[in-house]
Each structure stands twice: as structure tokens, then as C-alpha cells.
N, C-alpha and C. Protein backbone atom coordinates (compact mmCIF):
# COMPACT_ATOMS: atom_id res chain seq x y z
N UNK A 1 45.47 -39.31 34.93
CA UNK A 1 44.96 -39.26 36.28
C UNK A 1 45.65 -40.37 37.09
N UNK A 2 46.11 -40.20 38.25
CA UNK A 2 46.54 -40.86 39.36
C UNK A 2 45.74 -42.22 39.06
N UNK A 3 46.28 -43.57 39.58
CA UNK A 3 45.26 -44.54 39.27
C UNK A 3 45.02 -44.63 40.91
N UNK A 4 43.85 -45.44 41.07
CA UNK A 4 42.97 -45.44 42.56
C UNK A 4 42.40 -43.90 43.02
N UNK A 5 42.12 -42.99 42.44
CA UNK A 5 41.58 -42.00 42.78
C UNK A 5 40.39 -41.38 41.28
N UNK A 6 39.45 -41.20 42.07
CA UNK A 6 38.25 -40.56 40.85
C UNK A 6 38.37 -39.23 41.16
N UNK A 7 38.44 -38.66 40.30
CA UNK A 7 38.40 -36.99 40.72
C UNK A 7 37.56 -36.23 39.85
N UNK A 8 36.37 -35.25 40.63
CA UNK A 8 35.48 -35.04 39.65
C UNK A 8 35.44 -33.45 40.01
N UNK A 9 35.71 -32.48 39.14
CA UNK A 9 36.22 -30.93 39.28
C UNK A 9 34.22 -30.49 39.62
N UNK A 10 34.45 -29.65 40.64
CA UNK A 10 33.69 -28.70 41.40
C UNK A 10 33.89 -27.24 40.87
N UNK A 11 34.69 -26.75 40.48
CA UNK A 11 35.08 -25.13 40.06
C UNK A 11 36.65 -25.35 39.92
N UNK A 12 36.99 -24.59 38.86
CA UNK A 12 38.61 -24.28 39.01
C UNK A 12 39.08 -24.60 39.75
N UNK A 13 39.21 -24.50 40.96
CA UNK A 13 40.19 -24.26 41.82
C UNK A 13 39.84 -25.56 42.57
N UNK A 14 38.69 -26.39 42.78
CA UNK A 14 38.55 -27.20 43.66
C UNK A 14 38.04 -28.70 43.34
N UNK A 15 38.43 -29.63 43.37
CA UNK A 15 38.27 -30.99 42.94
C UNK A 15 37.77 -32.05 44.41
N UNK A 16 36.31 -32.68 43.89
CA UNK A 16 36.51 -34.07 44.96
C UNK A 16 37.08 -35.14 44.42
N UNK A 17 37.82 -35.56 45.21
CA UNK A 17 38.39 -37.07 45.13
C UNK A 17 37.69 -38.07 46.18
N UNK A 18 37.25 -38.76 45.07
CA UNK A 18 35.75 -40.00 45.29
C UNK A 18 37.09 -41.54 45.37
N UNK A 19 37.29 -41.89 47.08
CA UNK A 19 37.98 -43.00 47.17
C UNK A 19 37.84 -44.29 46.43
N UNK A 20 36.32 -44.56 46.68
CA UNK A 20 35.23 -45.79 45.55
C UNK A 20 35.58 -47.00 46.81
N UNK A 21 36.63 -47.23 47.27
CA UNK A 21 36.72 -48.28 47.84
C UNK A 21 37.65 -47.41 48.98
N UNK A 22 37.46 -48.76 50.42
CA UNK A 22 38.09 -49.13 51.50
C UNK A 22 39.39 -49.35 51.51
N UNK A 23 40.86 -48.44 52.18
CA UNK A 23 42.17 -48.96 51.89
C UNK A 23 42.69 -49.59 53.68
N UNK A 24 43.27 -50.66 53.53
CA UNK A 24 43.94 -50.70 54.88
C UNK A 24 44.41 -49.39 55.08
N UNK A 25 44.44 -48.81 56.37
CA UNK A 25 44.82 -48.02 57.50
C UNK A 25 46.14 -48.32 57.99
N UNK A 26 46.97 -46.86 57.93
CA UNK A 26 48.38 -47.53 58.30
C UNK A 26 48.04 -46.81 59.79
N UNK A 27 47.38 -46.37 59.92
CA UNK A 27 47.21 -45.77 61.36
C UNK A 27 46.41 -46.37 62.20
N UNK A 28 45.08 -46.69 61.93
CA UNK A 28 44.13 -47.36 62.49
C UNK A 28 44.49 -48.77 62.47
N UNK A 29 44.45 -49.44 64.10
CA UNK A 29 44.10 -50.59 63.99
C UNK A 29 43.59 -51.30 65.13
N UNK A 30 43.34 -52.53 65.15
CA UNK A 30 43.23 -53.36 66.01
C UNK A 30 43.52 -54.94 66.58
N UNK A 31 43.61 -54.92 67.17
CA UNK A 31 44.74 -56.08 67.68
C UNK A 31 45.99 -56.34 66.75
N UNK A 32 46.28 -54.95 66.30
CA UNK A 32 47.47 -55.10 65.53
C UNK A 32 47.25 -55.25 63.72
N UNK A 33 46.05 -55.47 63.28
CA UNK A 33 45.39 -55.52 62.39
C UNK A 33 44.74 -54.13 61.86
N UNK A 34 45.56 -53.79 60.87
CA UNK A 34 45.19 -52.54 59.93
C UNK A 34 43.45 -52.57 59.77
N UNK A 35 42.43 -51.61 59.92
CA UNK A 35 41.17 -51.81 59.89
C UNK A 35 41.37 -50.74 58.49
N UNK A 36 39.73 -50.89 58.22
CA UNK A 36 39.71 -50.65 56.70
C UNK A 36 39.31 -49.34 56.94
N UNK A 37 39.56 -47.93 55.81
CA UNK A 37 39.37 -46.91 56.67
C UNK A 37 39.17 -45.96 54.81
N UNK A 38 38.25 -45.28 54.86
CA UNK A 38 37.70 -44.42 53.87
C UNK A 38 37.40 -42.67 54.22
N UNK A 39 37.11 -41.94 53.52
CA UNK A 39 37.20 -40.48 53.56
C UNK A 39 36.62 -40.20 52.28
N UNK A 40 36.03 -38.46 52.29
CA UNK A 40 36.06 -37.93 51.60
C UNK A 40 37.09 -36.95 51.59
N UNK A 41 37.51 -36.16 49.84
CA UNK A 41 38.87 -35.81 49.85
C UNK A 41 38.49 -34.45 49.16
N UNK A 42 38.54 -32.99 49.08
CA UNK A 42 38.55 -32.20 48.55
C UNK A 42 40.02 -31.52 48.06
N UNK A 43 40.25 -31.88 46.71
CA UNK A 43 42.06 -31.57 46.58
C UNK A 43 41.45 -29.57 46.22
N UNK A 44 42.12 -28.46 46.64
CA UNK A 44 42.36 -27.08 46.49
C UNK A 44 43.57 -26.72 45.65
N UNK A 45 43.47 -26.18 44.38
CA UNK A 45 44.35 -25.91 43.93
C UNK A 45 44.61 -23.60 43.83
N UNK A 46 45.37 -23.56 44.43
CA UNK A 46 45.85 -22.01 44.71
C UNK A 46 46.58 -21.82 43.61
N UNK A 47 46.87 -20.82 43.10
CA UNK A 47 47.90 -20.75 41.80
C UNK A 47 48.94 -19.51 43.04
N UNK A 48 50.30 -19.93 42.68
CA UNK A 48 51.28 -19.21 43.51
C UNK A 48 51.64 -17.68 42.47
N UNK A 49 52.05 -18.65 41.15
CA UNK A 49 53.02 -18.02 40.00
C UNK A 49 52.61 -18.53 38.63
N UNK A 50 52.90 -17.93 37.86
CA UNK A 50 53.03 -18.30 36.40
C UNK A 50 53.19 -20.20 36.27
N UNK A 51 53.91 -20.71 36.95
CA UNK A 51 54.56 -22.07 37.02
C UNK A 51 54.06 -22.92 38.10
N UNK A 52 54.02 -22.51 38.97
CA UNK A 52 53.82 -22.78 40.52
C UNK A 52 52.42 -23.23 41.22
N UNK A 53 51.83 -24.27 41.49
CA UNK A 53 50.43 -24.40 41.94
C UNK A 53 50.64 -24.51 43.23
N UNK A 54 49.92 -24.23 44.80
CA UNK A 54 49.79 -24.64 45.55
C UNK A 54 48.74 -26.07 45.86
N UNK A 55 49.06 -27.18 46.07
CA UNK A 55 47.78 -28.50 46.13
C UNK A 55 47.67 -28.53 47.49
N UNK A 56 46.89 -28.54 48.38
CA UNK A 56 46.13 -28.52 49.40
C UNK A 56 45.07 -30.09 49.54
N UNK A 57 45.13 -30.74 50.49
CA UNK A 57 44.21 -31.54 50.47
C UNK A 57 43.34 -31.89 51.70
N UNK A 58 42.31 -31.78 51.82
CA UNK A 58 41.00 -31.30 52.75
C UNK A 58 40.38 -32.71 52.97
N UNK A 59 40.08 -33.57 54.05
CA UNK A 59 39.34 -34.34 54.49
C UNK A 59 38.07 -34.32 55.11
N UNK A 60 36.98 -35.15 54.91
CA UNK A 60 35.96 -34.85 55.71
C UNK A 60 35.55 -36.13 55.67
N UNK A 61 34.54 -37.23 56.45
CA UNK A 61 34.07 -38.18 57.01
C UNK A 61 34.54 -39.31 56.63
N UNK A 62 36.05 -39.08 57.31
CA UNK A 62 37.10 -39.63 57.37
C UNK A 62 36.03 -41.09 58.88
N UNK A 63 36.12 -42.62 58.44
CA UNK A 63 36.27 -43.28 58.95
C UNK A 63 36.49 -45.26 59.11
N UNK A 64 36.15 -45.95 59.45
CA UNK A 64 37.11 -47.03 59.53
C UNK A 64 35.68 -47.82 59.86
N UNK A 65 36.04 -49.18 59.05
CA UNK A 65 34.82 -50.52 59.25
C UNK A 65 35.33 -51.28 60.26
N UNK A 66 34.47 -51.22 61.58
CA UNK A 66 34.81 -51.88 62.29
C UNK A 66 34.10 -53.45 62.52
N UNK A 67 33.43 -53.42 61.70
CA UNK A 67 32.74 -54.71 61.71
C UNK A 67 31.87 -55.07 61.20
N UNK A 68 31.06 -56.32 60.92
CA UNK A 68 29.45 -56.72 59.90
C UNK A 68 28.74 -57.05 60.79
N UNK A 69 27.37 -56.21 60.30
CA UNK A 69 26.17 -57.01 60.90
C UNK A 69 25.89 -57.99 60.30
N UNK A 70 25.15 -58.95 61.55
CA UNK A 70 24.59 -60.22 61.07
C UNK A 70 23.28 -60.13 61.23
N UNK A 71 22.71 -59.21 61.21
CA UNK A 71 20.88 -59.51 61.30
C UNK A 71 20.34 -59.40 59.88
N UNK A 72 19.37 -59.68 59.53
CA UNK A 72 18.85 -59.53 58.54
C UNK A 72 19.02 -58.91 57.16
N UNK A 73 18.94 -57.25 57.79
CA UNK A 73 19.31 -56.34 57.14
C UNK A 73 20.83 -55.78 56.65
N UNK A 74 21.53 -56.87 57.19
CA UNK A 74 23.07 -56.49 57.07
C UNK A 74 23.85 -55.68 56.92
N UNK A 75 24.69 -55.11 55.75
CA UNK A 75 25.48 -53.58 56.71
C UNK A 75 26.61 -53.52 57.10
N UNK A 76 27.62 -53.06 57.74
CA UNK A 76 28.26 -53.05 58.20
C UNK A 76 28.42 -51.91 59.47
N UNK A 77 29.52 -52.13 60.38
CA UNK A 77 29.28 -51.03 61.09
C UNK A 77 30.80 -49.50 61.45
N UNK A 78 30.59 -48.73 61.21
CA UNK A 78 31.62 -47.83 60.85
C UNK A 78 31.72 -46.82 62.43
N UNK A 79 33.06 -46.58 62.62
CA UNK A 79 33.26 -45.79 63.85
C UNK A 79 34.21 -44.38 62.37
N UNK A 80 33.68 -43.30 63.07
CA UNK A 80 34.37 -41.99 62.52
C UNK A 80 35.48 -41.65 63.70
N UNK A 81 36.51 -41.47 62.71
CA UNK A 81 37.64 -41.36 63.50
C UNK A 81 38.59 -39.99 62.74
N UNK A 82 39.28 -39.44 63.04
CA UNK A 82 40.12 -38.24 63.07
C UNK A 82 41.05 -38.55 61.65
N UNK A 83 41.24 -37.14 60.72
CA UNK A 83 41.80 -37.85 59.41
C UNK A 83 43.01 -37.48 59.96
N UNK A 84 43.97 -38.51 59.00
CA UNK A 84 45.20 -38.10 59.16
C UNK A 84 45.71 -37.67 57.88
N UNK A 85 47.71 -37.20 58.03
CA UNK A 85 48.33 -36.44 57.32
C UNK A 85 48.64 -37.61 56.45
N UNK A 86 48.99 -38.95 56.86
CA UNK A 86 49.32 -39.64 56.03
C UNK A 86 48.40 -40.20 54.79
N UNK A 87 47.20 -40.12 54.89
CA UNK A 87 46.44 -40.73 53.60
C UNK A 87 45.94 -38.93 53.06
N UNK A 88 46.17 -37.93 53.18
CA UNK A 88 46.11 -36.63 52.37
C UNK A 88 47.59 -36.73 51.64
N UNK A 89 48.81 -37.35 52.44
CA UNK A 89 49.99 -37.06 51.65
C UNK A 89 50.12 -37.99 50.91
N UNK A 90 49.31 -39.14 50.72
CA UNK A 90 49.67 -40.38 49.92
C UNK A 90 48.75 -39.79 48.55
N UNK A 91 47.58 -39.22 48.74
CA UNK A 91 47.29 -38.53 47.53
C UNK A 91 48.16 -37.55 47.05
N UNK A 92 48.91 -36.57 47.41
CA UNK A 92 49.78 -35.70 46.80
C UNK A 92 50.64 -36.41 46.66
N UNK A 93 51.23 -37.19 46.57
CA UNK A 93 52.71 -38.53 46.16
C UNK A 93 52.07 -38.63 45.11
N UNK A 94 50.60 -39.47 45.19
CA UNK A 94 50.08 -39.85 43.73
C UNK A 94 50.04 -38.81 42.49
N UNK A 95 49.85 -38.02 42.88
CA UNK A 95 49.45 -36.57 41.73
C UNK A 95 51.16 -36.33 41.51
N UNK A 96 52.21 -35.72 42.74
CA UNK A 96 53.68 -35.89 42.11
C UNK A 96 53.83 -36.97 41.45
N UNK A 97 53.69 -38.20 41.34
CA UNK A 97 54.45 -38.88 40.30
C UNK A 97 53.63 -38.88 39.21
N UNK A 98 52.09 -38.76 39.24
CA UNK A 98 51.68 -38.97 37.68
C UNK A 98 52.16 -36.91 37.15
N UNK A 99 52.38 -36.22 37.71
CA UNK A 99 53.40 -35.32 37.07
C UNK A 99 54.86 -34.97 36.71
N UNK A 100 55.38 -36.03 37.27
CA UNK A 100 56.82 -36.22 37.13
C UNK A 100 57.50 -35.61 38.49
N UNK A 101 57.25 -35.15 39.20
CA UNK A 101 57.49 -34.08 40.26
C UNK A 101 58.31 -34.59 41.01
N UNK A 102 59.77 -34.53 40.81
CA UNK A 102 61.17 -35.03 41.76
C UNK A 102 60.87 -34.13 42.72
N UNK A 103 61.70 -35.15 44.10
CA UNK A 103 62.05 -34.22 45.23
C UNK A 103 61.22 -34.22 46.30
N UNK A 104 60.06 -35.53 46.28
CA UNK A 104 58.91 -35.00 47.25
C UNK A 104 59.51 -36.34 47.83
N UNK A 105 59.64 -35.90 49.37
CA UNK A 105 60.39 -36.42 50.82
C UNK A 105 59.09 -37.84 50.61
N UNK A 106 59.69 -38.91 50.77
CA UNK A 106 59.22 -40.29 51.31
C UNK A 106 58.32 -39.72 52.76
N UNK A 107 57.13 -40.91 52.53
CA UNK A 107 55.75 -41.34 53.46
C UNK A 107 56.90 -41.67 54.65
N UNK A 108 56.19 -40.89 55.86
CA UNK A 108 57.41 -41.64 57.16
C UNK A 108 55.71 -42.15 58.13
N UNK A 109 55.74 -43.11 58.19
CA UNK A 109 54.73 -43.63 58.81
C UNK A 109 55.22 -43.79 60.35
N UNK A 110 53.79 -44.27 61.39
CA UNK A 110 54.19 -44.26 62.82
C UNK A 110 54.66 -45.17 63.13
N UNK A 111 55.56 -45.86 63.94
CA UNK A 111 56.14 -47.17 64.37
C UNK A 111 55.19 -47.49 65.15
């Protein structure tokens, strides 16, 4: 298994991937400062061919810690923000290399 990803199978065809922790954001930030940013991940696996899998990867409450409470009850406080392509394709990088899988085009991140 990929390391930094828990993956716990739902049916054949469909797997969640349980983040466990907060990764800097290459997209999100503020004052220039990567904010910390989490998701849930549903990987889809399609069978094409005999050989061939299609991997698909599905996001949902995709969002980013924008800060700690200080009252009592403490906490933190989270804004939901829009998933992106780059942390679905950094999981399929992970799964190509723990399969050996040459040929998959380099992460092009935003300037």
C-alpha cells in the first residue's frame, strides 16, 4: 500500500482513502503561506481489459484549517473550499509508483 494513505475497500470496484492527517496545500494559501488542507477520497476502479484498470479519484469535503480557537472549548476553525486536480493526482502518482507504473507525466503545480 502507498505509504500516507489508509485505504479501506467499500465493494470491488470502490475504495475510501482515509487522509488521517492535514497536508500543506500547494494551492491554498495565505499570505503566501501554504494552509493545511484535508479531504475525503473515494479511489473507483473500472476494469477496461484483461490487463488494463481504469483509477478514477473522487473528492468530497475537501477543506483547509484556517485557524484555532481560543475559548474554552477549543477546536479549530475550517473554511470548505473547492477540491483540486492536484492532490487527486498526487494520489494516483502514489498508487503508480507503489505499482511500478513508468510513464506517468510529473505534478505541474500553479506558479
Amino acid at each position: 500500500m502507498p505509504t500516507g494513505l489508509n485505504i479501506h475497500c467499500c465493494n470491488e470496484t470502490e475504495y475510501d482513502i482515509l487522509q488521517g492527517r492535514f497536508t500543506k496545500s500547494r494551492v491554498y494559501q495565505w499570505l503566501y503561506t501554504p494552509l493545511e488542507y484535508t479531504a475525503d477520497f473515494k479511489l473507483r476502479l473500472t476494469p477496461i481489459s484483461g490487463n488494463k484498470t481504469q483509477v478514477d479519484v473522487v473528492t468530497s469535503d475537501s477543506k483547509v484549517r484556517i485557524g484555532s480557537s481560543f475559548s474554552a472549548h477549543g477546536g479549530d476553525y475550517y473554511e470548505r473550499v473547492a477540491p483540486t486536480t492536484i492532490e487527486e493526482y498526487t494520489i494516483l502518482s502514489k498508487i503508480g509508483q507503489a505499482l511500478g507504473q513508468p510513464g506517468m507525466p510529473a505534478l505541474l503545480l500553479p506558479k
